[in-house]
Protein backbone atom coordinates (compact mmCIF):
# COMPACT_ATOMS: atom_id res chain seq x y z
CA UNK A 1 -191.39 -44.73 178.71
CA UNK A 2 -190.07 -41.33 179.03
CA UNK A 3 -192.64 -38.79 178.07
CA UNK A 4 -192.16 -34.54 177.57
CA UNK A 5 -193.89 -32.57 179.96
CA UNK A 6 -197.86 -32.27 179.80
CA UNK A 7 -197.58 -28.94 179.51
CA UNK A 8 -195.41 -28.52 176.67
CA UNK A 9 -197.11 -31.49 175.06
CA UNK A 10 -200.53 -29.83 175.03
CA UNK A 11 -199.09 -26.52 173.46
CA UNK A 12 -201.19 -25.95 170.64
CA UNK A 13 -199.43 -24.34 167.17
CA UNK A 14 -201.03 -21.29 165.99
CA UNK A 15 -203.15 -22.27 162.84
CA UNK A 16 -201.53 -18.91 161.69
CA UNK A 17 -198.48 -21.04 161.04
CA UNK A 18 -200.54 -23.99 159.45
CA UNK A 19 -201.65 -21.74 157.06
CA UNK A 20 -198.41 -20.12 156.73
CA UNK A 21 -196.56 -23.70 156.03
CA UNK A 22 -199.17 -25.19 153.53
CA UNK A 23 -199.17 -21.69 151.43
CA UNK A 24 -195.35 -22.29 151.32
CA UNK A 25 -195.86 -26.07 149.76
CA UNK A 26 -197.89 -24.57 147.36
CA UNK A 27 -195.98 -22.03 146.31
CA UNK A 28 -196.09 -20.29 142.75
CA UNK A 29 -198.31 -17.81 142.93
CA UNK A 30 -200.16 -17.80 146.24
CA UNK A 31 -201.00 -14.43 148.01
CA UNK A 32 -199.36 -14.21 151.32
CA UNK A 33 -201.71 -12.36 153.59
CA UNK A 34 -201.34 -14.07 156.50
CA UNK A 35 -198.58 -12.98 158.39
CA UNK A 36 -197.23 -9.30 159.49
CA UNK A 37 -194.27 -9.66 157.99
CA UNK A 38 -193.45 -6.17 156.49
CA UNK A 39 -192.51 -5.90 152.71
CA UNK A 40 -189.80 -3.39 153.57
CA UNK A 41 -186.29 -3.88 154.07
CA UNK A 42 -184.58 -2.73 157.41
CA UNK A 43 -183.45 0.92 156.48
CA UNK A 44 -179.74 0.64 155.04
CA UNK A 45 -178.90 3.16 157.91
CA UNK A 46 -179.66 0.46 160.47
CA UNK A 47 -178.01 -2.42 158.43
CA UNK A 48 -174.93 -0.46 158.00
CA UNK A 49 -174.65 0.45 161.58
CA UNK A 50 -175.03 -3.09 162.69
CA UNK A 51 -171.96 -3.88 160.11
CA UNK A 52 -169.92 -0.99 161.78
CA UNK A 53 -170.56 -2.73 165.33
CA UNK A 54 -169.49 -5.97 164.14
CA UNK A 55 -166.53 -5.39 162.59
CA UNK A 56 -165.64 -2.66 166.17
CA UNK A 57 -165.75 -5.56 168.02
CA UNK A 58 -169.57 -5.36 169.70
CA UNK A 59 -169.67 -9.31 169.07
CA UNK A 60 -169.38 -10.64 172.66
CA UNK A 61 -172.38 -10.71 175.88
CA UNK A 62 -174.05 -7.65 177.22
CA UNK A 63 -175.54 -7.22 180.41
CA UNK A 64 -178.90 -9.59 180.74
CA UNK A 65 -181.23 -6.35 180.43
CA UNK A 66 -179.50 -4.81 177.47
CA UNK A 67 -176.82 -2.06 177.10
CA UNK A 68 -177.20 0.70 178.81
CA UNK A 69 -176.71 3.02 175.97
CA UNK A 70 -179.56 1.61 174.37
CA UNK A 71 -181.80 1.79 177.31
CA UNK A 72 -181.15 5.64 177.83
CA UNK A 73 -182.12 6.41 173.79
CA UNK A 74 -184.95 3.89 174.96
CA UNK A 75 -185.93 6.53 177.97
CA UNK A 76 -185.72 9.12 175.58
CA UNK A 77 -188.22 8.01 173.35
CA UNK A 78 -190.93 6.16 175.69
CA UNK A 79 -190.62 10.00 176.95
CA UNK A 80 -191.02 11.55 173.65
CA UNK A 81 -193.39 8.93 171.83
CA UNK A 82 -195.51 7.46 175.17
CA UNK A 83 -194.99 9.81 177.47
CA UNK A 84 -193.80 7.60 179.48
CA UNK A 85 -190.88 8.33 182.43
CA UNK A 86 -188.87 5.38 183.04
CA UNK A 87 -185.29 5.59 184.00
CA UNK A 88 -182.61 3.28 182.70
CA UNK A 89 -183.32 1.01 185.51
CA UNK A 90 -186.49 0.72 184.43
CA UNK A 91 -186.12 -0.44 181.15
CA UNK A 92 -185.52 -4.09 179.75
CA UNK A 93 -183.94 -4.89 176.39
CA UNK A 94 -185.43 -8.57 175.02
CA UNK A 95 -184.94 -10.86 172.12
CA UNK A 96 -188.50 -9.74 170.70
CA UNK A 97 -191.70 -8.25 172.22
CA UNK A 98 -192.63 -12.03 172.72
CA UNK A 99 -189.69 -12.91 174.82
CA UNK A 100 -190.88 -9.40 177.01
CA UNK A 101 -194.00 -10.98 177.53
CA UNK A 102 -193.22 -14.24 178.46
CA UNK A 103 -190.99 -13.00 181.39
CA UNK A 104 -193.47 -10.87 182.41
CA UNK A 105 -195.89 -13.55 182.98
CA UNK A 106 -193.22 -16.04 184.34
CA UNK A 107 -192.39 -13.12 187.18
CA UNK A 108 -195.66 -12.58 187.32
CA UNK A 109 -197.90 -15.91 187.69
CA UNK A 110 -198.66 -18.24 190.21
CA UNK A 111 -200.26 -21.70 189.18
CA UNK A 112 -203.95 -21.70 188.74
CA UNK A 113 -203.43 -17.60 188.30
CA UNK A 114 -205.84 -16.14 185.67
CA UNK A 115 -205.31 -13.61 183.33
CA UNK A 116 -208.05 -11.50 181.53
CA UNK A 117 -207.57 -11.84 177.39
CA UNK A 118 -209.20 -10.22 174.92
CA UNK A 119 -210.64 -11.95 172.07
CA UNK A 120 -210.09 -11.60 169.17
CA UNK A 121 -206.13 -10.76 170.60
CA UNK A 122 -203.04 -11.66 170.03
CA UNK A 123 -203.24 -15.75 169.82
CA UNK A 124 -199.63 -16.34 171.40
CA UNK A 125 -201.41 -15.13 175.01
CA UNK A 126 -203.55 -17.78 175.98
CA UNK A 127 -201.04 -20.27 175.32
CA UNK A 128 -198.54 -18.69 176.89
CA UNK A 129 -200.46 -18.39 179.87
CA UNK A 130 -201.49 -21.65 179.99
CA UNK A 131 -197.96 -22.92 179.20
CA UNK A 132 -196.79 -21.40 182.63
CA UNK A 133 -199.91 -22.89 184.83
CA UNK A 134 -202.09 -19.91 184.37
CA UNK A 135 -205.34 -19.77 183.42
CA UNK A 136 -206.89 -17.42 180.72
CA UNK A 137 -209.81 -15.64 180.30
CA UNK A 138 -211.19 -14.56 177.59
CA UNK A 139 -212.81 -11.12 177.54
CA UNK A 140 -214.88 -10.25 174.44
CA UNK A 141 -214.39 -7.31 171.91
CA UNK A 142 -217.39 -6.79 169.34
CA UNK A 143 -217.17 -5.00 166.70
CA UNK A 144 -220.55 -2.75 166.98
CA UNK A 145 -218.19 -1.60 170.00
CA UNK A 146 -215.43 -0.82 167.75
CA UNK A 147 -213.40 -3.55 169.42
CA UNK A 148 -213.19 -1.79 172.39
CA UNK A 149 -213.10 -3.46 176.29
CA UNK A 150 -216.63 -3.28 178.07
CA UNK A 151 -215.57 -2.35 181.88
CA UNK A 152 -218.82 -4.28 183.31
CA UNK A 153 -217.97 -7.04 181.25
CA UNK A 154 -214.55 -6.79 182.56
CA UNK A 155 -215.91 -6.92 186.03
CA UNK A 156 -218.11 -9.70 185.83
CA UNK A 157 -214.96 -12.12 185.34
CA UNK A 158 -213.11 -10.90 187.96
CA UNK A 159 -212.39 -13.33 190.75
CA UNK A 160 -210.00 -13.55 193.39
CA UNK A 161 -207.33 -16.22 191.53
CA UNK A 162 -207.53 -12.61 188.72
CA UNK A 163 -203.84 -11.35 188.48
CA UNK A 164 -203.36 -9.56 185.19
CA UNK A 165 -204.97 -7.58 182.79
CA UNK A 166 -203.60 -8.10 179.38
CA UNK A 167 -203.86 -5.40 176.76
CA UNK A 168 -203.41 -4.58 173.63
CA UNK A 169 -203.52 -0.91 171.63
CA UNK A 170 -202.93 -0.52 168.68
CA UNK A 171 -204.95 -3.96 168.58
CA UNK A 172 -203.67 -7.01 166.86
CA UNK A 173 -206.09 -8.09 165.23
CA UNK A 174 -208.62 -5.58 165.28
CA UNK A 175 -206.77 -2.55 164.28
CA UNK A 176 -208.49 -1.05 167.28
CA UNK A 177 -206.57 2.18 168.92
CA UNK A 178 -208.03 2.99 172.87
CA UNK A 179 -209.29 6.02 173.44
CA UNK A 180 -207.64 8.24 176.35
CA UNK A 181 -210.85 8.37 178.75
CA UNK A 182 -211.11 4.13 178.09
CA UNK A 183 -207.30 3.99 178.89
CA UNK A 184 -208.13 5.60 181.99
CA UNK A 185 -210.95 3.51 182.79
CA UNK A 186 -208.44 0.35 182.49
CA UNK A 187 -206.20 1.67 184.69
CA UNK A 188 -208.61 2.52 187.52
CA UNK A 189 -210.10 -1.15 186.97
CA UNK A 190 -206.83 -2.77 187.48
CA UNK A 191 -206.35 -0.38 190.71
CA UNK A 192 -209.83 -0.99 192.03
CA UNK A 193 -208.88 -4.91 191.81
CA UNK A 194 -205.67 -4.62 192.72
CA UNK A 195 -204.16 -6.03 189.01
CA UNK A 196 -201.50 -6.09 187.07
CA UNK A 197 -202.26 -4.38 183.79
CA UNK A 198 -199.98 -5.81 181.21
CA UNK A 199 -200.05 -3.47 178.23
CA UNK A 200 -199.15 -4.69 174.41
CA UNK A 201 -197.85 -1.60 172.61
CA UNK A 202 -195.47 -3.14 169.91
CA UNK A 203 -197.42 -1.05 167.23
CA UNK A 204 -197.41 2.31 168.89
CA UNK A 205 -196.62 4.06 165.90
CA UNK A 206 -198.06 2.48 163.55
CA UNK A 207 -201.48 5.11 163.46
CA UNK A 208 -203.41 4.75 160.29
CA UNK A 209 -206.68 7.32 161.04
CA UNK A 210 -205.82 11.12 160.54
CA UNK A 211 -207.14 12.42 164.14
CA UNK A 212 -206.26 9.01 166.08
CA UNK A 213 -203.75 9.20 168.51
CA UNK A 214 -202.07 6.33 170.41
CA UNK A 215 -202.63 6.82 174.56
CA UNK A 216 -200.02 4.63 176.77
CA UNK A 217 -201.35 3.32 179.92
CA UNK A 218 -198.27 4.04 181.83
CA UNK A 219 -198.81 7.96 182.47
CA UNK A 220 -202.10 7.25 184.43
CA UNK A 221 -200.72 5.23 186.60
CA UNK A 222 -200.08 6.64 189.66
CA UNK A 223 -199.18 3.18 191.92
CA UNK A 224 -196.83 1.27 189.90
CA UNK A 225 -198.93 -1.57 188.20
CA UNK A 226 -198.33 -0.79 184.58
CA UNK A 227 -196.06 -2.80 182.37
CA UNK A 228 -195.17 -1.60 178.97
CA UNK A 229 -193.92 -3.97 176.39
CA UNK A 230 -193.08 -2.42 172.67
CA UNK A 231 -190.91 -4.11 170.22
CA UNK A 232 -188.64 -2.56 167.02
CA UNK A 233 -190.24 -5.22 164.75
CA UNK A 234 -192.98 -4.12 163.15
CA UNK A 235 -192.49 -0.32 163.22
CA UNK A 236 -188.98 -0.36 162.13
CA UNK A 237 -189.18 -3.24 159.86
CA UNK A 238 -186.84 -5.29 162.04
CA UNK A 239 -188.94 -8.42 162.59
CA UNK A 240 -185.55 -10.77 162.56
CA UNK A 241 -183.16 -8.77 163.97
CA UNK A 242 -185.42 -9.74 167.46
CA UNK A 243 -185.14 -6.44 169.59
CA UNK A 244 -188.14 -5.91 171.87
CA UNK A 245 -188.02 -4.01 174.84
CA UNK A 246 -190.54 -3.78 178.70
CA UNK A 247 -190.79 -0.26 181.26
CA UNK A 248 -192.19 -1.80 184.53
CA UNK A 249 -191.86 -0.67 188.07
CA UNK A 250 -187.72 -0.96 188.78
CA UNK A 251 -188.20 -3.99 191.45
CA UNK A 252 -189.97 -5.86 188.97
CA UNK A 253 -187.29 -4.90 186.24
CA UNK A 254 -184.93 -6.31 188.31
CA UNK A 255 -186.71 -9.28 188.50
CA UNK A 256 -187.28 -9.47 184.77
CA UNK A 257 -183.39 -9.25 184.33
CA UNK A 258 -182.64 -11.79 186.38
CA UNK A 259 -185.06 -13.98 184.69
CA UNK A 260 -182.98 -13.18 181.25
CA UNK A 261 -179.86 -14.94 182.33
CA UNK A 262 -181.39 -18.46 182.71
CA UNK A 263 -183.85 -17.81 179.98
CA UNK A 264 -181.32 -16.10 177.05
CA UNK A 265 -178.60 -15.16 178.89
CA UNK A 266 -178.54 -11.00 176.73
CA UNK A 267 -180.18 -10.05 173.88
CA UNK A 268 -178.15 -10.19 170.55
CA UNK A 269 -175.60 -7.32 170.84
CA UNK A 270 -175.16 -6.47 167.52
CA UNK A 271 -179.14 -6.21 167.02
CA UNK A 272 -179.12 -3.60 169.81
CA UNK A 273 -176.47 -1.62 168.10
CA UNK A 274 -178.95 -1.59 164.91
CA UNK A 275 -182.00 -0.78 167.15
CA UNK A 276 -180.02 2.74 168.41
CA UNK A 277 -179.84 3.43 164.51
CA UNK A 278 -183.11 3.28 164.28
CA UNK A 279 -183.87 5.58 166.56
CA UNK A 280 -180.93 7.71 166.28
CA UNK A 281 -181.19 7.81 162.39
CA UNK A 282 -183.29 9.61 159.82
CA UNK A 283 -186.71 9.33 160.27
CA UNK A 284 -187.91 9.80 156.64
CA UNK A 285 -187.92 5.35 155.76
CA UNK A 286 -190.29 4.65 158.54
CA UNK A 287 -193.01 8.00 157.55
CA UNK A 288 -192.44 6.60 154.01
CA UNK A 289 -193.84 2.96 155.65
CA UNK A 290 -196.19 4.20 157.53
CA UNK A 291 -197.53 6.30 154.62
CA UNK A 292 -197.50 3.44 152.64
CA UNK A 293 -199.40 0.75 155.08
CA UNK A 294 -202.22 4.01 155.29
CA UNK A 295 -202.22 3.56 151.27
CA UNK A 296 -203.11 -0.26 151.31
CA UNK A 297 -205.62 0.37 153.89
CA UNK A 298 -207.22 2.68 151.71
CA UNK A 299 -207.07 0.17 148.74
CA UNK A 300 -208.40 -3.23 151.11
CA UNK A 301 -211.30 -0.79 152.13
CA UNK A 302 -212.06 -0.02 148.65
CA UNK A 303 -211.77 -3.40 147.00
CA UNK A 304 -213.78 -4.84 149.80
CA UNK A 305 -217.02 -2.47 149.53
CA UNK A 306 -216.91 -2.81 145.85
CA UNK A 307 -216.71 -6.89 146.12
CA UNK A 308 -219.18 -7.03 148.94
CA UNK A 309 -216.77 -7.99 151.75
CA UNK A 310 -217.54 -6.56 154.83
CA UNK A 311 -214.82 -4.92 156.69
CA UNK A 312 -213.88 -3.13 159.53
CA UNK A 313 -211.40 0.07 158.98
CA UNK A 314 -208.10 -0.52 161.28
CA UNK A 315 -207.11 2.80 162.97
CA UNK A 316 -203.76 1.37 163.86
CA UNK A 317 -201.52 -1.42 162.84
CA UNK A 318 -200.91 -3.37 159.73
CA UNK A 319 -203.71 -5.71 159.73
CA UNK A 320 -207.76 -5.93 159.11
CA UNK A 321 -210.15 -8.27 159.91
CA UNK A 322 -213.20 -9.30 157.51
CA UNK A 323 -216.27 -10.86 157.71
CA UNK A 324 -216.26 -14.48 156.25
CA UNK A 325 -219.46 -15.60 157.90
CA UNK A 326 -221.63 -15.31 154.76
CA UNK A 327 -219.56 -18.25 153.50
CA UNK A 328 -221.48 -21.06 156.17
CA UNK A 329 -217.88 -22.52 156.61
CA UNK A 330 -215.93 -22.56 159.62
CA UNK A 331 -213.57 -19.81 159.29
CA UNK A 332 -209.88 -22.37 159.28
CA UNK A 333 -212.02 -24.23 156.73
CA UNK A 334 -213.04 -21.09 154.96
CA UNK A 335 -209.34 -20.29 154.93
CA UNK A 336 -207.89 -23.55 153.57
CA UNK A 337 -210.16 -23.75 150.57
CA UNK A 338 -209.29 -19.93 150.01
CA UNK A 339 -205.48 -21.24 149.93
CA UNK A 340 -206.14 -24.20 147.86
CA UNK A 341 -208.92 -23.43 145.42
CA UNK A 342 -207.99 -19.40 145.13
CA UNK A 343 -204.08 -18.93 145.98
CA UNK A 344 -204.89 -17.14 149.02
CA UNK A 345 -203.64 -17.15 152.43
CA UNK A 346 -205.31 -15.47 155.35
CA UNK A 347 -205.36 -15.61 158.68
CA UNK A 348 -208.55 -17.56 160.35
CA UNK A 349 -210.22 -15.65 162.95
CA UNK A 350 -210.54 -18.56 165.37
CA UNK A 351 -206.84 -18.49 166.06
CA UNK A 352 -207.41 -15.11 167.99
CA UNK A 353 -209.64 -16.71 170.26
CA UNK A 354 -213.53 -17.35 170.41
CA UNK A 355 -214.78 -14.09 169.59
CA UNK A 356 -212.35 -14.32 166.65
CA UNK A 357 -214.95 -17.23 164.67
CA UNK A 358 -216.07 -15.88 161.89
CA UNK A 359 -213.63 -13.39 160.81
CA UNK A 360 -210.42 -13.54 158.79
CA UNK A 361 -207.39 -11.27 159.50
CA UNK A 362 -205.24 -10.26 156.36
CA UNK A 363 -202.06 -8.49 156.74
CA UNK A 364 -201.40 -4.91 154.82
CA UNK A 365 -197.45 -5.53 154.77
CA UNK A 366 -198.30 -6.84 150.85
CA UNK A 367 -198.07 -4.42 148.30
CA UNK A 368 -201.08 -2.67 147.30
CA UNK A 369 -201.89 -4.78 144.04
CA UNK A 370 -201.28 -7.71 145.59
CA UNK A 371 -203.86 -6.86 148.81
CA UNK A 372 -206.13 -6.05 145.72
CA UNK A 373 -206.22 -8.98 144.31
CA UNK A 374 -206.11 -11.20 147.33
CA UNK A 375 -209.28 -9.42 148.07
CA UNK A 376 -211.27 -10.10 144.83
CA UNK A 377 -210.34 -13.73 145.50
CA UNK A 378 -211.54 -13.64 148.34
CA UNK A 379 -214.72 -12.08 147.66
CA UNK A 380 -214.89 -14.97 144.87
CA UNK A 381 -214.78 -17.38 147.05
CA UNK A 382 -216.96 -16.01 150.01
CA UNK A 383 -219.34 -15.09 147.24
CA UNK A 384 -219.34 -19.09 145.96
CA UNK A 385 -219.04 -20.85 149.29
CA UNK A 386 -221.95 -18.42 150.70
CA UNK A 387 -224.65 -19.54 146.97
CA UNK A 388 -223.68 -23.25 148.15
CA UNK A 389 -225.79 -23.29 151.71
């Protein structure tokens, strides 16, 4: 009998989505907390422009990499933003951040390859890895550390099958923003092993701490190892319209463009027409999210010291993690009764990876008196669960 591939077969689905599906057959009134979905409309400015490239014809293919006009506003503000310097050539235009990454490791790996993760991280890594015959490894961020990498931890798993160095700042889910002098450290670790260092910025400006300032690894690289994936998504409340973009050294952009044609053939052309509007256009919608996201930070922060939750003040992004060990449950279980006996959906910690048990992530794209009460739920229910051991 004709079976699918092992590999695909043995792709697990993030529990982020089980959650996500059984809030949605519950319905009514359930608090959606756990997924980074922002509550904000794309900026009419962007919408509109995409209308005006529609109906001017920009309906047909682009090149694989993404249109050049695009890419040179895109060198303009990985300049300005990241200070990053990366010509046109070395700049690729994908359907999503995701779709950046995944090339990136199909150029990249080798079967039986590893990659170093961190955990808790982004949970589409390890299974992306995995799904292309690498093999991850998890590197651990604790949070008396802040969330930040240890570099002699780092070394200890280093072996000679190591290929990549994946990171991630701002940190999904941690909130956690590198430091400058750690960024260098990173960069000098991936040198001294001679490593790819595969760098997650999506939510580069997306700061939430007054004083905290976003470092890209790119400028400290002096030998061409860096890749930089960011995505329109989440900053510019574009999650849909899928425009994500990579800077890597030009022969491996090359590479990554050639990979585009079998993989997507171009990225949408009218979504790249909206993405120069938003960065072309007024600025004024995306300081009014980010000024808002800072608000509901404030507010989880507040709600969860008066209720007893522990937990842990994100310097960048839109998400926060809390402590749900006091309930004795296993944090997806922990979540599901949240969702069935309180209306509440979270994110489980376990789906971002060992270090992750324990902890729930909840999103701050809600609005603020919705993240409230989500919260006092939550601390309901970690307060009951927890008297029942």
């Amino acid at each position: 009998m004709r079976t699918p591939a092992a590999r695909a077969a043995a792709l697990r689905r993030s529990e982020i989505r089980v959650l996500f599906d059984a809030a949605a057959r519950i319905g009514g009134d359930v608090i959606r907390l756990e997924v980074g979905e922002p509550s904000f409309t794309t900026p009419a400015h962007v919408i509109d422009a995409a209308a005006r490239a529609a109906h001017d014809g920009h309906t047909g293919y682009g090149p694989n990499g993404g249109l050049v006009s695009l890419r040179e506003l895109l060198a303009d503000k990985l300049r300005r933003v990241n200070g990053i310097e990366a010509s046109v050539d070395e700049i690729v235009v994908t359907p999503g951040g995701m779709n950046a990454l995944y090339s990136v490791y199909l150029a990249l790996l080798e079967p039986g390859d590893e990659v170093l993760l961190p955990t808790p991280g982004f949970p589409n890594m390890d299974e992306t890895v995995a799904l292309l015959g690498g093999r991850p490894v998890f590197y651990r961020l604790d949070a008396v550390d802040g969330f930040l990498p240890d570099i002699d931890a780092l070394e200890a798993l280093v072996t000679e099958r190591t290929k990549i160095l994946f990171v991630n700042t701002p940190a999904n889910p941690t909130g956690a923003v590198y430091p400058a002098p750690l960024m260098r450290e990173l960069v000098d670790f991936a040198a001294r092993h001679d490593l790819w260092l595969l760098c997650d910025e999506v939510y580069d400006e997306m700061i939430l701490s007054d004083g905290c300032t976003h470092t890209a690894a790119a400028p400290l690289d002096s030998d061409g190892r860096v890749i930089t994936v960011c995505s329109f998504s989440k900053v510019y409340a574009m999650t849909g319209w899928r425009v994500g973009y990579a800077a890597a050294p030009a022969s491996l952009a090359d590479l990554l463009r050639k990979l585009q044609e079998p993989l997507v053939s171009c990225p949408s052309t009218i979504s790249q027409k909206a993405a120069e509007a938003a960065l072309t256009g007024p600025r004024a919608p995306y300081e009014r999210m980010l000024a808002a996201y800072r608000s509901r930070r404030e507010t989880a922060l507040d709600v969860a010291a008066s209720t007893g939750v522990r937990a842990v003040a994100s310097d960048g992004t839109l998400y926060m993690l809390l402590d749900v060990s006091a309930s004795g449950l296993d944090d997806f279980d922990f979540a599901m009764r949240l969702l069935e006996s309180h209306s509440v959906s979270v994110a489980p910690g376990s789906v971002f990876g060992p270090a992750g048990r324990g902890w729930a992530r909840i999103s701050l794209a809600a609005e603020e008196e919705v993240i409230a009460e989500g919260l006092r739920r939550l601390a309901k229910a970690l307060h009951e669960h927890g008297g029942e051991r």
